[in-house]
Protein backbone atom coordinates (compact mmCIF):
# COMPACT_ATOMS: atom_id res chain seq x y z
CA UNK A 1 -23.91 17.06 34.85
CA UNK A 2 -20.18 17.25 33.77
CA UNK A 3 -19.21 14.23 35.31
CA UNK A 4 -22.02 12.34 33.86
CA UNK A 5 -21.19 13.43 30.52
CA UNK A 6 -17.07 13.10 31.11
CA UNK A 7 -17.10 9.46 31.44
CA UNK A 8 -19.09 8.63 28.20
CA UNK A 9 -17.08 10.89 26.12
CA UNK A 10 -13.92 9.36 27.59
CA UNK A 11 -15.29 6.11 27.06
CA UNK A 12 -15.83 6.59 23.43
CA UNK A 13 -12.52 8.15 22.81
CA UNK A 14 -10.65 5.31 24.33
CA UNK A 15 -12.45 2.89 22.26
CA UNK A 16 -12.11 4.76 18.72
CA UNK A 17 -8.31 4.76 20.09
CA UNK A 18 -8.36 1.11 20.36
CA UNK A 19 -9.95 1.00 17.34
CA UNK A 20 -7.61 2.97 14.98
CA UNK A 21 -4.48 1.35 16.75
CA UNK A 22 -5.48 -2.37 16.43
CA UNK A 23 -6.85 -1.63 12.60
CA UNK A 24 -3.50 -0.01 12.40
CA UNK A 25 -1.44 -3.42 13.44
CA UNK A 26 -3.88 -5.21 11.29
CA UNK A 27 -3.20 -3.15 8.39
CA UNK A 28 0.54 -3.24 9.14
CA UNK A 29 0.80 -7.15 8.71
CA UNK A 30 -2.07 -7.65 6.03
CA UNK A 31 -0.19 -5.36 3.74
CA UNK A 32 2.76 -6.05 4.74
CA UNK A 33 2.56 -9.52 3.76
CA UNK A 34 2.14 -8.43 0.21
CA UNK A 35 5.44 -6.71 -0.04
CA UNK A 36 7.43 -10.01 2.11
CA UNK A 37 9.35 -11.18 -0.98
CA UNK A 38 10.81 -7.72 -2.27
CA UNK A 39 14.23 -8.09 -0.83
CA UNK A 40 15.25 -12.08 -0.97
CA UNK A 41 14.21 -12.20 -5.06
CA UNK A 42 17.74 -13.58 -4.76
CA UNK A 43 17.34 -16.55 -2.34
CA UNK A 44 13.44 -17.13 -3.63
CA UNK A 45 15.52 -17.88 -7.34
CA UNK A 46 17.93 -20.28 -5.33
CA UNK A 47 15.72 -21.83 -3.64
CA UNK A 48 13.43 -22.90 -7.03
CA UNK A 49 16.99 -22.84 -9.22
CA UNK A 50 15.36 -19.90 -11.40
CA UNK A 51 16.78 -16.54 -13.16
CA UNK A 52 16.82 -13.53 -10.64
CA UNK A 53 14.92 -11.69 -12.72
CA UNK A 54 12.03 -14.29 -12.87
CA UNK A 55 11.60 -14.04 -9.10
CA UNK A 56 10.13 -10.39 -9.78
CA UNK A 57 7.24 -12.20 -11.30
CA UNK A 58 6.39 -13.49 -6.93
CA UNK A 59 5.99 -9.86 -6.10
CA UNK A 60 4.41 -8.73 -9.35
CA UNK A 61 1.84 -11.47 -9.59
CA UNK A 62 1.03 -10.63 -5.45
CA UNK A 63 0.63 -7.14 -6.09
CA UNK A 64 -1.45 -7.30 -9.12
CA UNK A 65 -4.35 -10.23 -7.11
CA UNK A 66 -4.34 -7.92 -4.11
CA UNK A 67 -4.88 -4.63 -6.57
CA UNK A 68 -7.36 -6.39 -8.68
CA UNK A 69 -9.25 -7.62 -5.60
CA UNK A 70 -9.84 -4.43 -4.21
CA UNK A 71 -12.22 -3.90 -6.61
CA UNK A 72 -14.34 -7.50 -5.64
CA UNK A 73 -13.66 -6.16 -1.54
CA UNK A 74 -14.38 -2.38 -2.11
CA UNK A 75 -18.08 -2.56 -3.03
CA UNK A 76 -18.75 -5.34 -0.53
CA UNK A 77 -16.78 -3.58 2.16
CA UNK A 78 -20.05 -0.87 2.56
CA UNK A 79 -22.70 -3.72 2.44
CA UNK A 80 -20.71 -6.83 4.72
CA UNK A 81 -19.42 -7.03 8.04
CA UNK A 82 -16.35 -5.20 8.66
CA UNK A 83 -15.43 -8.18 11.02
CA UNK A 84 -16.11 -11.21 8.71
CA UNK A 85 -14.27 -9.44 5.80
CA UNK A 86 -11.26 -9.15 8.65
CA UNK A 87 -10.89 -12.46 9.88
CA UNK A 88 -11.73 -13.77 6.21
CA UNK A 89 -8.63 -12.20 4.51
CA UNK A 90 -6.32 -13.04 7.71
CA UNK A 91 -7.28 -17.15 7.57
CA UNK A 92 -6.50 -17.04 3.88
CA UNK A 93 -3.15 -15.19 4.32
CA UNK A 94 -1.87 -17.17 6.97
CA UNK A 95 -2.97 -20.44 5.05
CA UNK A 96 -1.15 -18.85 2.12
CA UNK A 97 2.11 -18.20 4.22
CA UNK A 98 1.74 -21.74 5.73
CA UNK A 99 1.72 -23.73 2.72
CA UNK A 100 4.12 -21.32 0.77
CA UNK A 101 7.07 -23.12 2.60
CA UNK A 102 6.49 -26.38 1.29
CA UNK A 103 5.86 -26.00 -2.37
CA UNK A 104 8.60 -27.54 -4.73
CA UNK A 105 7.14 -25.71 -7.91
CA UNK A 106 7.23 -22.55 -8.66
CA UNK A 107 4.30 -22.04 -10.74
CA UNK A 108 2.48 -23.17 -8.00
CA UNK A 109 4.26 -21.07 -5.16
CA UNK A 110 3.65 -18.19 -8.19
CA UNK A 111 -0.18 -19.23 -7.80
CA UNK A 112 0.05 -19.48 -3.84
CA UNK A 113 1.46 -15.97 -3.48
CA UNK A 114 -1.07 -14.64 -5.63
CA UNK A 115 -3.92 -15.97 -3.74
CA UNK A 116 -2.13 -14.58 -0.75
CA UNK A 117 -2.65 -11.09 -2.74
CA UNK A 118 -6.39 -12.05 -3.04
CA UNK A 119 -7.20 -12.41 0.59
CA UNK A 120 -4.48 -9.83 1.88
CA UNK A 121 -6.62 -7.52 0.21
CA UNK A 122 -9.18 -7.71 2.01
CA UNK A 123 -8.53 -6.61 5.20
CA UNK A 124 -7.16 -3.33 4.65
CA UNK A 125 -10.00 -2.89 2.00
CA UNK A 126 -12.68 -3.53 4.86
CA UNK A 127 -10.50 -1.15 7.55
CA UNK A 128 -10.00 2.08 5.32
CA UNK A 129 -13.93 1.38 4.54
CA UNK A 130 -14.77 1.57 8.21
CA UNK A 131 -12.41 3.99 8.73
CA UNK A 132 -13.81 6.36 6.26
CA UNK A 133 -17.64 5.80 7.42
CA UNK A 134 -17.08 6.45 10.85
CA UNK A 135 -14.60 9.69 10.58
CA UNK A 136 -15.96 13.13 10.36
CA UNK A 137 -15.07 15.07 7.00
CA UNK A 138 -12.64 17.68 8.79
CA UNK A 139 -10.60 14.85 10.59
CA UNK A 140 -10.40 12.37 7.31
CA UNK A 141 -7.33 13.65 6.13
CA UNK A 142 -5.29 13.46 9.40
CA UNK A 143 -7.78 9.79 10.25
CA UNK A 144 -6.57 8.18 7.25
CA UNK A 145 -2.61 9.54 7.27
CA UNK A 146 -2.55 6.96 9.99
CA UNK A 147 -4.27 4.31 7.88
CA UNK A 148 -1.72 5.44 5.27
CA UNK A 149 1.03 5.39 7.51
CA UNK A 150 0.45 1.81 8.69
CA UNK A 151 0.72 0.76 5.37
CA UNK A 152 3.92 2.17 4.69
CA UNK A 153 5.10 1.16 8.61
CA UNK A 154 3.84 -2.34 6.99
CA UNK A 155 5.75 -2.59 3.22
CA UNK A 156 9.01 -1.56 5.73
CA UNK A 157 8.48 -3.57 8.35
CA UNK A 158 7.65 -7.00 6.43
CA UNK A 159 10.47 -6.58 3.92
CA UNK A 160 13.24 -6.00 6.63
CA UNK A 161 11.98 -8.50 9.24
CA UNK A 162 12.04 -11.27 6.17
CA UNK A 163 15.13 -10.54 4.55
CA UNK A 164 17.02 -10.63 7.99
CA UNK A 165 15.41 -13.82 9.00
CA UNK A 166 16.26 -14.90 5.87
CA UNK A 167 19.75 -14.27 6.14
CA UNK A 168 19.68 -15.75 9.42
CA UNK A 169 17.36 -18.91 9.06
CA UNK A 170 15.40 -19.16 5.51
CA UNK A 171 12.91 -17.56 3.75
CA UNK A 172 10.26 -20.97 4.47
CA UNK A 173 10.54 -20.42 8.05
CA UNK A 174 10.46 -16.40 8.40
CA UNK A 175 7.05 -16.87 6.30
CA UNK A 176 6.11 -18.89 9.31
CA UNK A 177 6.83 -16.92 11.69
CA UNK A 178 4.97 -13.77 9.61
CA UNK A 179 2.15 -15.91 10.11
CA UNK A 180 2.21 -16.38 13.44
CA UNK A 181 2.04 -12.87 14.19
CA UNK A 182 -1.41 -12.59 11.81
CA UNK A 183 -2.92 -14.73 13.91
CA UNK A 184 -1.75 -13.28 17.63
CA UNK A 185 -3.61 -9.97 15.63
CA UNK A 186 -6.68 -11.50 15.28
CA UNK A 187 -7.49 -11.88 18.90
CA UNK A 188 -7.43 -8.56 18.95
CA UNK A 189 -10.49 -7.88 16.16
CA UNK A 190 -13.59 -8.22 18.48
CA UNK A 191 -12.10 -5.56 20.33
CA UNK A 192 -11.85 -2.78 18.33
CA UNK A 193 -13.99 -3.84 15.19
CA UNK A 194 -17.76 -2.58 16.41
CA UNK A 195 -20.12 -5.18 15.53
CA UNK A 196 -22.59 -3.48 12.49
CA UNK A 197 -26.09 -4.12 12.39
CA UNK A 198 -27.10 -6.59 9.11
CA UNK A 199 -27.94 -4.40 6.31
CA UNK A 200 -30.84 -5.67 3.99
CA UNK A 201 -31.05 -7.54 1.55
CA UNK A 202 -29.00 -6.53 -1.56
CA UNK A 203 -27.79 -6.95 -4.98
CA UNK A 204 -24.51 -7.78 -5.66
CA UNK A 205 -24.85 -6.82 -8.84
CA UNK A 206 -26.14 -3.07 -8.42
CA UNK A 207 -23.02 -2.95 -5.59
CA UNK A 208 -20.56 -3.35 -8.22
CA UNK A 209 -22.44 -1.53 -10.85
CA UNK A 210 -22.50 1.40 -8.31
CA UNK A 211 -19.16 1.05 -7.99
CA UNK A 212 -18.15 1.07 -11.49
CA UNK A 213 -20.23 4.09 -12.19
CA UNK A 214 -17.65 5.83 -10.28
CA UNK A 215 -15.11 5.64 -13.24
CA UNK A 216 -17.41 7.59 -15.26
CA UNK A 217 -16.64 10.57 -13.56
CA UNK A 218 -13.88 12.64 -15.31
CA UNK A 219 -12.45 13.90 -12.23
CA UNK A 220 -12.55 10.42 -10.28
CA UNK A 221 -10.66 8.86 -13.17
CA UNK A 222 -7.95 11.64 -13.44
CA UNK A 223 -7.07 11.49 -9.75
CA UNK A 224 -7.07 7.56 -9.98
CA UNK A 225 -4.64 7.57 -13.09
CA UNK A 226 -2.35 10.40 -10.80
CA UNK A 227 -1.94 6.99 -7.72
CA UNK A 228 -1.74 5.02 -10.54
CA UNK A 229 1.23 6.43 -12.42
CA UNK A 230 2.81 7.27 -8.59
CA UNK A 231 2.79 4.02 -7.60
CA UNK A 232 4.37 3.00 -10.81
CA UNK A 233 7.25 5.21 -10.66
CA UNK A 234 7.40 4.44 -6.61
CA UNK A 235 6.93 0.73 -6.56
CA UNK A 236 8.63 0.00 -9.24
CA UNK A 237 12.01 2.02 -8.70
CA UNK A 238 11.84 0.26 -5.58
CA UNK A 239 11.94 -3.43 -6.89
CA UNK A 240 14.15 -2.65 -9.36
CA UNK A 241 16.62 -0.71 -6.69
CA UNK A 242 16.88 -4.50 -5.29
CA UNK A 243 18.83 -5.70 -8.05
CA UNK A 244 20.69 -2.36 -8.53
CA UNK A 245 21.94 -2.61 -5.07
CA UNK A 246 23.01 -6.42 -5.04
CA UNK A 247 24.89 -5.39 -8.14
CA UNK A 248 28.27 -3.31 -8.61
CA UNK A 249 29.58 -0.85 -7.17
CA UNK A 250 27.45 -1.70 -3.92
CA UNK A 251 26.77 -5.89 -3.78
CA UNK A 252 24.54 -5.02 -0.75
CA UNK A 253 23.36 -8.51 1.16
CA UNK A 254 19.73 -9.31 2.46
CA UNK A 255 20.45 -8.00 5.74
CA UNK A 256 21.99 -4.65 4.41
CA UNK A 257 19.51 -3.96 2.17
CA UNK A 258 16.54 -4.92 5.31
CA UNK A 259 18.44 -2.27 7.68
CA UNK A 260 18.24 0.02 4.14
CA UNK A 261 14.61 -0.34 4.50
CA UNK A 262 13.80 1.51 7.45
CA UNK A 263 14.67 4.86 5.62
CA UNK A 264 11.34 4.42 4.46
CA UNK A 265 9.84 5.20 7.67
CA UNK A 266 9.89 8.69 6.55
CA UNK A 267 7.35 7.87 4.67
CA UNK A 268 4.99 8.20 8.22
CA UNK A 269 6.62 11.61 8.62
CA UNK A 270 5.03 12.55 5.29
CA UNK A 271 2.02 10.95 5.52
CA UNK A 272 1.28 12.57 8.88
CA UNK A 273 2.67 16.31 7.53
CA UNK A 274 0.80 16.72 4.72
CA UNK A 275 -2.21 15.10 6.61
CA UNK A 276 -2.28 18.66 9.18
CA UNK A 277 -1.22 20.41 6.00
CA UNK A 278 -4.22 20.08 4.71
CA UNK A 279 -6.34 21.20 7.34
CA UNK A 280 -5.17 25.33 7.05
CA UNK A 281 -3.58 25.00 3.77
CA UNK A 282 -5.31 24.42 -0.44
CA UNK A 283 -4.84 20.68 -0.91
CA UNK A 284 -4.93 21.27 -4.65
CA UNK A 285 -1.74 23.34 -4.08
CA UNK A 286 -0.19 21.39 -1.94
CA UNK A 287 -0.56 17.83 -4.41
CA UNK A 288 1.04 19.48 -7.03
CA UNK A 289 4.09 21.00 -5.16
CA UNK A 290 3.77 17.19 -3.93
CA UNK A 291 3.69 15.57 -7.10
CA UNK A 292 7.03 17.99 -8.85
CA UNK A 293 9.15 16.96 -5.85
CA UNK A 294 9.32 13.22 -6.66
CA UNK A 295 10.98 14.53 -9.40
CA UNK A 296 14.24 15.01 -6.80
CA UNK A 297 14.36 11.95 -4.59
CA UNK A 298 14.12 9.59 -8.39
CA UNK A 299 17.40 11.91 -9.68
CA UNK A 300 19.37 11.03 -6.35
CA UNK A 301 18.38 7.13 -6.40
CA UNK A 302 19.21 7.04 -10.17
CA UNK A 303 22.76 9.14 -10.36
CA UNK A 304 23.93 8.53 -6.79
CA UNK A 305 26.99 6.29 -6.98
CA UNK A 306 28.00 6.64 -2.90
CA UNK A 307 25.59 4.86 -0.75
CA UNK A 308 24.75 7.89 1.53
CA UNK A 309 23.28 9.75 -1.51
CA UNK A 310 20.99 6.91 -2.34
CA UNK A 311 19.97 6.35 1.18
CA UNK A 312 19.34 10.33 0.97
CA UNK A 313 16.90 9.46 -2.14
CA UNK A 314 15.29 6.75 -0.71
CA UNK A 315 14.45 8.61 2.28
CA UNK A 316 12.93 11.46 0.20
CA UNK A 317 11.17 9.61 -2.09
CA UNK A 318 8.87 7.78 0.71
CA UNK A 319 8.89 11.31 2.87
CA UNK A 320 7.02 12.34 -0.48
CA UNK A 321 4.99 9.66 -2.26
CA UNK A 322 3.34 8.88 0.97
CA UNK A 323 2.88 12.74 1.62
CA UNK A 324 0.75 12.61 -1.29
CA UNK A 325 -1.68 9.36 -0.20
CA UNK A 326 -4.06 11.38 2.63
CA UNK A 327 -4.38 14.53 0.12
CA UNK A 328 -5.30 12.80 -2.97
CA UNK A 329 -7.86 10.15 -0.69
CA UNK A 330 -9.66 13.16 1.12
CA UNK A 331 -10.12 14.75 -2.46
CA UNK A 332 -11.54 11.94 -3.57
CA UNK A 333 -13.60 10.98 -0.79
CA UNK A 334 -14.85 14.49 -1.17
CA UNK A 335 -16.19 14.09 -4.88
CA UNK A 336 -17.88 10.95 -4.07
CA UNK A 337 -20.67 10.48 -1.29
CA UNK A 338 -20.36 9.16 1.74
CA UNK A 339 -22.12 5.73 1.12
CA UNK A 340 -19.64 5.09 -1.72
CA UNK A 341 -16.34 5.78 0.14
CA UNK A 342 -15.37 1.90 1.01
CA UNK A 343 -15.59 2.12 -2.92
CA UNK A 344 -13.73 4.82 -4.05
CA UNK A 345 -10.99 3.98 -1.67
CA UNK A 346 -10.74 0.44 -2.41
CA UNK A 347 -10.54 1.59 -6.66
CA UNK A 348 -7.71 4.10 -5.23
CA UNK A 349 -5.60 1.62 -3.75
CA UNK A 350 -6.50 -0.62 -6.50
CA UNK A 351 -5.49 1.75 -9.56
CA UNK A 352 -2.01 2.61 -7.28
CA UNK A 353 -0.96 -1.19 -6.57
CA UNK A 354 -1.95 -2.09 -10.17
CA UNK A 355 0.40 0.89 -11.41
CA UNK A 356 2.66 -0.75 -9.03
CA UNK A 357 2.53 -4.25 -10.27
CA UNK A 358 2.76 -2.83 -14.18
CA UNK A 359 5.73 -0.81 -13.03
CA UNK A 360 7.61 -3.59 -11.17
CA UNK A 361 7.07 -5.66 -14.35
CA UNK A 362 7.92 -2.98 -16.96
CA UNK A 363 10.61 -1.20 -15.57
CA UNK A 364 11.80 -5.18 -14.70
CA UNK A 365 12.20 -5.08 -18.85
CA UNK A 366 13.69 -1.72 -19.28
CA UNK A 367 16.24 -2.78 -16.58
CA UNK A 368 17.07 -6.40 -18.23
CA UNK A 369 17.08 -4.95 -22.03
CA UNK A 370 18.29 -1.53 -21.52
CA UNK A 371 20.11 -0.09 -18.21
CA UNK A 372 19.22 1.67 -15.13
CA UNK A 373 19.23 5.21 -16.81
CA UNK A 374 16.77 3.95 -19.03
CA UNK A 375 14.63 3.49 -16.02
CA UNK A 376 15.38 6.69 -14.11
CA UNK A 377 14.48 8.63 -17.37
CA UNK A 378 10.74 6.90 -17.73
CA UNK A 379 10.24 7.68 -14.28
CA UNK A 380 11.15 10.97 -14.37
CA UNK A 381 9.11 12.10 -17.73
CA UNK A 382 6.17 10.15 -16.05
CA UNK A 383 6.14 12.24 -12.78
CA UNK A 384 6.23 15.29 -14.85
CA UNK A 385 3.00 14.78 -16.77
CA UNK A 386 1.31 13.10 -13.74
CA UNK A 387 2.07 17.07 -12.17
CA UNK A 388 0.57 18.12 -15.36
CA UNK A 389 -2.59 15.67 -14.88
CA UNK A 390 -3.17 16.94 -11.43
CA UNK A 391 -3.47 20.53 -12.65
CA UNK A 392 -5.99 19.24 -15.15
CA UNK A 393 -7.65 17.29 -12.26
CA UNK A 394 -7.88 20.28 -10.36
CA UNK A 395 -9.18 23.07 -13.00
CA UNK A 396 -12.24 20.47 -13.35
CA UNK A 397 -13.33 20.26 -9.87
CA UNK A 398 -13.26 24.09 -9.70
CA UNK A 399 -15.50 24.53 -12.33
């Protein structure tokens, strides 16, 4: 009887492996792709004869399309295909990557890279969907710390691979290549993307109505504002860090600053950590120890004039903000029920990259009108009350 029952078991393990590690790769270029223009802002403004500070608007603009359309994928991604949601947003990245190389304006590579946002969007909206229906509560946290962690694996990987090709070819041609590497991925999709039996007929509009009566409650909203004002502070230190290190004392080139980038792995360290944290020890606890030790890593980054203390920061800062991602996901998916999870984790990741568009742009103005302090100083007064939100967060679910 053992024997019989071995095989099956075994059989179904290896394919959920397959699954989580090709949605992983998926989810590593998809969002990646978002995040491909972060460190050449310098050679995008040469190449279009435009202010520096202008090219922030290419990342901005991306992020902000792929937040917003988490909220038009999110919904659908419990009612459509998991599949045809997949291959859709990879055909309309790679399209997007294709045709980004031969533009001439840059209002229309602006609109290009923004409809790369839109269909980007998709697929990791569709994966952490599937990911969330088909994982047991007690193994969410730890399931989706590697969803989490591919992200991150993807914003590092995408920004260093482009800025050295960059360096050594152009920016046109390493978007190719990016692109190339999409579509090797999506061989890979009827593989470990289960087809899912046609659900009946529905209405679109109830989907998103559902959907939006999530924001009415209190305690959904407060832990959505806590990614939202992380993500501000974390995404937009980091755009703005570009132009800090290109500038005096450190006049860091493309390359340098690509190499720079994999400190961020870390951020898979913390993402995975606090994931098993979670398992023996309070989560609530845990976010807001979290949450108060951003505080540090945004200190170093700001004050740090020698390069080792900023690499320091920068590795502390990911270890951290990503730490946070599986613990404040679980706690939502916990408020919400189970047929609304591709939801509430699409309107996560859509209130933390919109936060993270709003902060790129914003601190972009504090940085241009004021100085860097000025920036270090909003982001640290915003991490404290975001602390001080959690707690609030926290005393309503317990009562």
């Amino acid at each position: 009887m053992q024997s019989n029952v071995t095989p099956v078991v075994y059989s179904k393990q290896l394919k959920t492996k397959t699954s989580i590690i090709v949605s992983a790769i998926l989810i590593i270029l998809l969002v990646g792709s978002v995040y491909i223009s972060q460190l050449i802002f310098q050679e995008i403004s040469k190449s279009f004869n435009i202010d520096i500070l202008e090219a922030r608007n290419v990342f901005s603009l991306a992020c902000c399309f792929y937040a917003i359309s988490f909220f038009i994928y999110g919904p659908l991604s419990d009612r459509i295909a998991t599949r045809l949601l997949v291959l859709f947003g990879c055909i309309g990245t790679v399209f997007c990557l294709g045709i980004s190389g031969i533009i001439s304006s840059f209002n229309l590579f602006l609109f290009i890279m923004s409809l790369l946002g839109f269909f980007a969007a998709a697929v990791p909206a569709a994966l952490f969907a599937y990911t969330a229906r088909n994982t047991p509560n007690e193994k969410l946290p730890q399931t989706m710390g590697v969803m989490i962690s591919a992200s991150i694996i993807g914003i590092i990987f995408s920004r260093s691979m482009i800025a050295m090709l960059t360096d050594y070819w152009s920016w046109q041609v390493a978007f190719m290549i990016y692109a190339c590497l999409i579509i090797c991925a999506c061989f890979f999709i009827p593989f470990a993307i289960k087809k899912t039996k046609k659900t009946s007929k529905f209405s679109i509009s109830r989907t998103y109505i559902d959907a939006a009566k999530l924001l009415l409650n209190h305690s959904v909203i407060i832990f959505l504002i806590i990614g939202f004002i992380l993500f501000f502070v974390y995404l937009g230190l980091s755009s703005i860090l570009t132009f800090h290190l290109k500038s005096a004392p450190f006049y860091l080139s493309s390359t340098t600053l690509g190499w720079l980038n994999f400190v961020g792995l870390s951020a898979t360290i913390g993402a995975t950590l606090t994931g098993k944290l979670s398992q023996f020890m309070c989560k609530e606890r845990l976010l807001i120890i979290c949450l108060l030790c951003v505080i540090a890593p945004v200190i170093m980054i700001g004050f740090s004039s020698e390069l080792l203390y900023l690499i320091l920061g920068i590795f502390c800062l990911f270890l951290v903000v990503f730490g946070i991602q599986p613990i404040l996901i679980a706690m939502l998916n916990q408020i919400v029920t189970i047929h609304s999870r591709g939801a509430i984790s699409s309107l996560y990741l859509l209130f933390c990259l919109a936060g993270g568009s709003l902060g790129t742009y914003t601190l972009g103005i504090l940085y241009e009108n004021w100085n860097w302090i000025s920036v270090i100083i909003t982001c640290i007064v915003l991490t404290f009350f975001n602390a001080f939100l959690a707690w609030l967060g926290i005393q309503r679910i317990k009562k």
